[in-house]
Protein backbone atom coordinates (compact mmCIF):
# COMPACT_ATOMS: atom_id res chain seq x y z
CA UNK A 1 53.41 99.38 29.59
CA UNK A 2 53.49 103.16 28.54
CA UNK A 3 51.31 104.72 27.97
CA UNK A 4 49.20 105.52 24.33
CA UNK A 5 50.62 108.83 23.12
CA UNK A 6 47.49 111.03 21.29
CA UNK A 7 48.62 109.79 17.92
CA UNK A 8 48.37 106.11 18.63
CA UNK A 9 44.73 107.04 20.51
CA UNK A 10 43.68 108.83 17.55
CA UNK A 11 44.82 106.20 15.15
CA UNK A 12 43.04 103.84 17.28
CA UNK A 13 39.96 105.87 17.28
CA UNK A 14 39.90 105.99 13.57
CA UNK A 15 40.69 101.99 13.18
CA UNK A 16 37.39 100.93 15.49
CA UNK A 17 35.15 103.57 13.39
CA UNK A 18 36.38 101.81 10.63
CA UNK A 19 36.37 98.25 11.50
CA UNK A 20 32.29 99.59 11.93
CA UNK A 21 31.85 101.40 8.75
CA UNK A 22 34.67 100.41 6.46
CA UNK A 23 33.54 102.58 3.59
CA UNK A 24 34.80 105.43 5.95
CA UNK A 25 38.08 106.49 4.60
CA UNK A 26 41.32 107.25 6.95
CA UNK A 27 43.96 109.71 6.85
CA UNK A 28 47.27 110.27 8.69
CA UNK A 29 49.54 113.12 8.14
CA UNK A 30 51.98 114.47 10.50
CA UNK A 31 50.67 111.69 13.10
CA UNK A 32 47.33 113.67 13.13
CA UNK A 33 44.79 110.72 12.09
CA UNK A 34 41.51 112.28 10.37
CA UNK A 35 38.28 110.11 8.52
CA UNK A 36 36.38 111.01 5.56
CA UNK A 37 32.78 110.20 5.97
CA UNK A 38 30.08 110.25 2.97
CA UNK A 39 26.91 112.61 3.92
CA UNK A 40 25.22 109.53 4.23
CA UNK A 41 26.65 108.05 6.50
CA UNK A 42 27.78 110.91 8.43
CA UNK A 43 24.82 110.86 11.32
CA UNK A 44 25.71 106.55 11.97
CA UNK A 45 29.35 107.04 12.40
CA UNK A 46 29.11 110.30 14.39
CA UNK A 47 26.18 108.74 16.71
CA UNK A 48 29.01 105.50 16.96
CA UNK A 49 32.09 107.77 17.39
CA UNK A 50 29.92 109.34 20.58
CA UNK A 51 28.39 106.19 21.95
CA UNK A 52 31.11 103.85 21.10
CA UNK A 53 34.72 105.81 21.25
CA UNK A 54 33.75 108.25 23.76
CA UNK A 55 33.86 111.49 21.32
CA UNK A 56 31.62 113.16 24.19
CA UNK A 57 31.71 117.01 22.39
CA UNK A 58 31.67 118.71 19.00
CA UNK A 59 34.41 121.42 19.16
CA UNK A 60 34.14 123.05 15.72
CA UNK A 61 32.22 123.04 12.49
CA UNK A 62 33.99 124.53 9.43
CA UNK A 63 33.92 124.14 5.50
CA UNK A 64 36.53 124.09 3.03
CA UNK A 65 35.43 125.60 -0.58
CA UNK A 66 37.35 123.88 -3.31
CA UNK A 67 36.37 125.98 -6.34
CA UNK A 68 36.51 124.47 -9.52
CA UNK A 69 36.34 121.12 -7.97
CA UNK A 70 34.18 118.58 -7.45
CA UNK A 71 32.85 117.87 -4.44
CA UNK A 72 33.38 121.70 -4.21
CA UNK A 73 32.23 121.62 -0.55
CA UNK A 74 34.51 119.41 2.32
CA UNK A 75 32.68 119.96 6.15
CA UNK A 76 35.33 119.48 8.66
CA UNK A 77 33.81 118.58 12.32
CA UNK A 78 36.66 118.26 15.34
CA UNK A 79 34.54 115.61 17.49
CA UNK A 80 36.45 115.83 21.09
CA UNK A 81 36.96 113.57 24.30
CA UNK A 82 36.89 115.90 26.67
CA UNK A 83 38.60 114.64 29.92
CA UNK A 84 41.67 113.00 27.67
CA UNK A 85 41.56 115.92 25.06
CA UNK A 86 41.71 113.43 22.43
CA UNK A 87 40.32 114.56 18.83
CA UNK A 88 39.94 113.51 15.60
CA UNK A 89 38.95 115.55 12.22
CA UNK A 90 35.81 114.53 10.37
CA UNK A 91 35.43 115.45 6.80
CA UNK A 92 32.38 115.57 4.97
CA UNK A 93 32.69 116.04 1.09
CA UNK A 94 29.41 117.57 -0.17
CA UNK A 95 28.62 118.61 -3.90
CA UNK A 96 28.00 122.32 -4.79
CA UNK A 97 24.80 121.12 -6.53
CA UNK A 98 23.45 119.66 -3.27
CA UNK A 99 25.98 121.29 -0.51
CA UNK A 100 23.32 119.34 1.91
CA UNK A 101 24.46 117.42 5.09
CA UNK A 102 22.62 116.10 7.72
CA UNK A 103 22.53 117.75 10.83
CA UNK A 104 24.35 116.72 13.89
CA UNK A 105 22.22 118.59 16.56
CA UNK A 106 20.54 115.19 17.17
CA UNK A 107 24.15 114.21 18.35
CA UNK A 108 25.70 116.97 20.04
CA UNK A 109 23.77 120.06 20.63
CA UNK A 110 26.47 122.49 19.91
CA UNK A 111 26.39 121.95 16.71
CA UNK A 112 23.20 124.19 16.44
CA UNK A 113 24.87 127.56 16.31
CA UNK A 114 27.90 126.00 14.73
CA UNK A 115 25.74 124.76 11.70
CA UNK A 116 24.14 128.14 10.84
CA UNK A 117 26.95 129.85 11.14
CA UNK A 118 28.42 127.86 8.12
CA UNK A 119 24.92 127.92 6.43
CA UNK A 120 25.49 131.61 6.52
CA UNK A 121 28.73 132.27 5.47
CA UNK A 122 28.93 129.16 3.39
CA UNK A 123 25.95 128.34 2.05
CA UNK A 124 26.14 124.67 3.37
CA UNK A 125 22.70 123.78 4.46
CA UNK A 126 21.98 120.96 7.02
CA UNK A 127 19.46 118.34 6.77
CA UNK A 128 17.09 118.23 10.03
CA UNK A 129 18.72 120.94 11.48
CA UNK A 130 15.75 122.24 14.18
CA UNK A 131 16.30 126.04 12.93
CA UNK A 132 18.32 126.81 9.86
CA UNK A 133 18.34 130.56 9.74
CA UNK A 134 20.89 133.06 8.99
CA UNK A 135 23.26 134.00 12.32
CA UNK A 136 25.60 136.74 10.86
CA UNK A 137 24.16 137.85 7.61
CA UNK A 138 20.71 139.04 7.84
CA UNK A 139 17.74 137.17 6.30
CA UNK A 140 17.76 137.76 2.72
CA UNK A 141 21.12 138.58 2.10
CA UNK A 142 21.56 136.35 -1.16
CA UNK A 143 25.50 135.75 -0.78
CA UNK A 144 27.29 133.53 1.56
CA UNK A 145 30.72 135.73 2.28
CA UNK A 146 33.09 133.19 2.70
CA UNK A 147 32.82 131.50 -0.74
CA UNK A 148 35.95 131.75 -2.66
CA UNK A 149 33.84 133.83 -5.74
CA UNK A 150 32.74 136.57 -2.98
CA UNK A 151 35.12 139.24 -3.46
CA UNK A 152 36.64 141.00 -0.29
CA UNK A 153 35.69 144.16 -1.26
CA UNK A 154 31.69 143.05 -1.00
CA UNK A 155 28.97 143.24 -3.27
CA UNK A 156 26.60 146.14 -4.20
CA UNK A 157 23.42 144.68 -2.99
CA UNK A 158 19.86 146.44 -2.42
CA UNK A 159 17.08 145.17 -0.44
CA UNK A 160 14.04 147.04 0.26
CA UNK A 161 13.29 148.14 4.12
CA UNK A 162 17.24 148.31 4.85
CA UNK A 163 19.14 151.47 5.23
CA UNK A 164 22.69 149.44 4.93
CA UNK A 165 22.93 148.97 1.16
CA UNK A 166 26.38 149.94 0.29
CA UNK A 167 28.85 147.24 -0.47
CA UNK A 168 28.42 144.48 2.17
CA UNK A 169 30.38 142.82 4.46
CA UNK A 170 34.14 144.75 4.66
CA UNK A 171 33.76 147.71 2.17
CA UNK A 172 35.51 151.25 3.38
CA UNK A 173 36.86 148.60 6.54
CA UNK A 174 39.25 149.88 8.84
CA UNK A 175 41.60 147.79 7.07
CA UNK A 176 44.02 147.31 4.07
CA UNK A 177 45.92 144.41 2.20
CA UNK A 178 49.02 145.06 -0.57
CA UNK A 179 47.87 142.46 -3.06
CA UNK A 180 50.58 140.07 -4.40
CA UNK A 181 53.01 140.87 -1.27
CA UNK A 182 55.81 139.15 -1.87
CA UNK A 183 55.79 137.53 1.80
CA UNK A 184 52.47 136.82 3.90
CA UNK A 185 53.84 139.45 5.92
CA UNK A 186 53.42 141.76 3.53
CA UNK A 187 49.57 140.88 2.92
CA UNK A 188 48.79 141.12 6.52
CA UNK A 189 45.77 143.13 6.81
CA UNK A 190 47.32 146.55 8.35
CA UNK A 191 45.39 150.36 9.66
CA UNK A 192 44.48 151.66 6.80
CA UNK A 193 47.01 155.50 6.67
């Protein structure tokens, strides 16, 4: 009998969370199998995709910002089996007017630094999360630099007690772009002359 190649194990990953939560939605594309999980229900199946499937480790924790749609917000989690190397993409659509989801420290405990950092930069906060606070950005910096409506040059922001308030995160960066390159090439960030 040969042996399950990492598209049939993910595929069969995805069809056991499902035959447990069946208002989980499945994806395949390119033989990559991913779910789509409601906030919800996003602690139950990734407490059953631990226990049950052998997902023993949270790789990543990243967010998607669809502006101008609705849910703006998609949290993407790569849950991991870590002797086979097996792993499957989570998604998590969450609203702009509530980007809340609950937190998955309870689960795996890397997801504590991973979860602030998109709180930060995102603005996605996390439900039960044991300390939500700012790990890149300093507390009470009122943007979240990796939304779409942040513009790369930074914002003009003040805050009383700081020295730094110039434009904020890349301004006068060691860096430039040529906007509307013709290749991606072309757009590569490049030593400023």
């Amino acid at each position: 009998m040969p042996t399950p190649t990492l598209s049939e194990r993910q595929a069969a990953a995805a069809a056991k969370i499902r035959a447990r939560y069946p208002q989980v939605q499945a994806q395949e594309f390119r033989g990559d199998s991913s779910l789509t999980v409601a906030p919800e229900d996003l602690l139950h199946v990734m407490h059953y995709a631990k226990e049950s499937c052998g997902f023993d480790m949270l790789v990543c924790v990243s967010a998607v910002d669809h502006l101008g749609s609705e849910p703006r917000f998609e949290v993407c989690y790569t849950i991991t089996r870590a002797e086979s190397g097996d792993n499957l993409l989570v998604r998590c659509p969450v609203s702009e007017s509530d980007a809340t989801v609950p937190s998955l420290v309870p689960v795996w405990r890397s997801a504590n630094w991973l979860e602030r950092e998109q709180y930060d930069l995102m603005g996605i906060r996390f439900a039960g999360h044991p300390d939500l606070r700012r790990i890149m950005m300093w507390e009470g910096y009122p943007y979240h630099p990796l939304r779409k409506e942040f513009p790369v040059a930074g914002k003009d922001f003040e805050q009383e007690g700081l020295a730094f308030t110039q434009k904020a995160p890349t301004a006068g960066g060691p860096f430039t772009t040529t906007p509307g390159g013709k290749t991606a090439g072309e757009r590569e960030p490049r030593p400023r002359a």
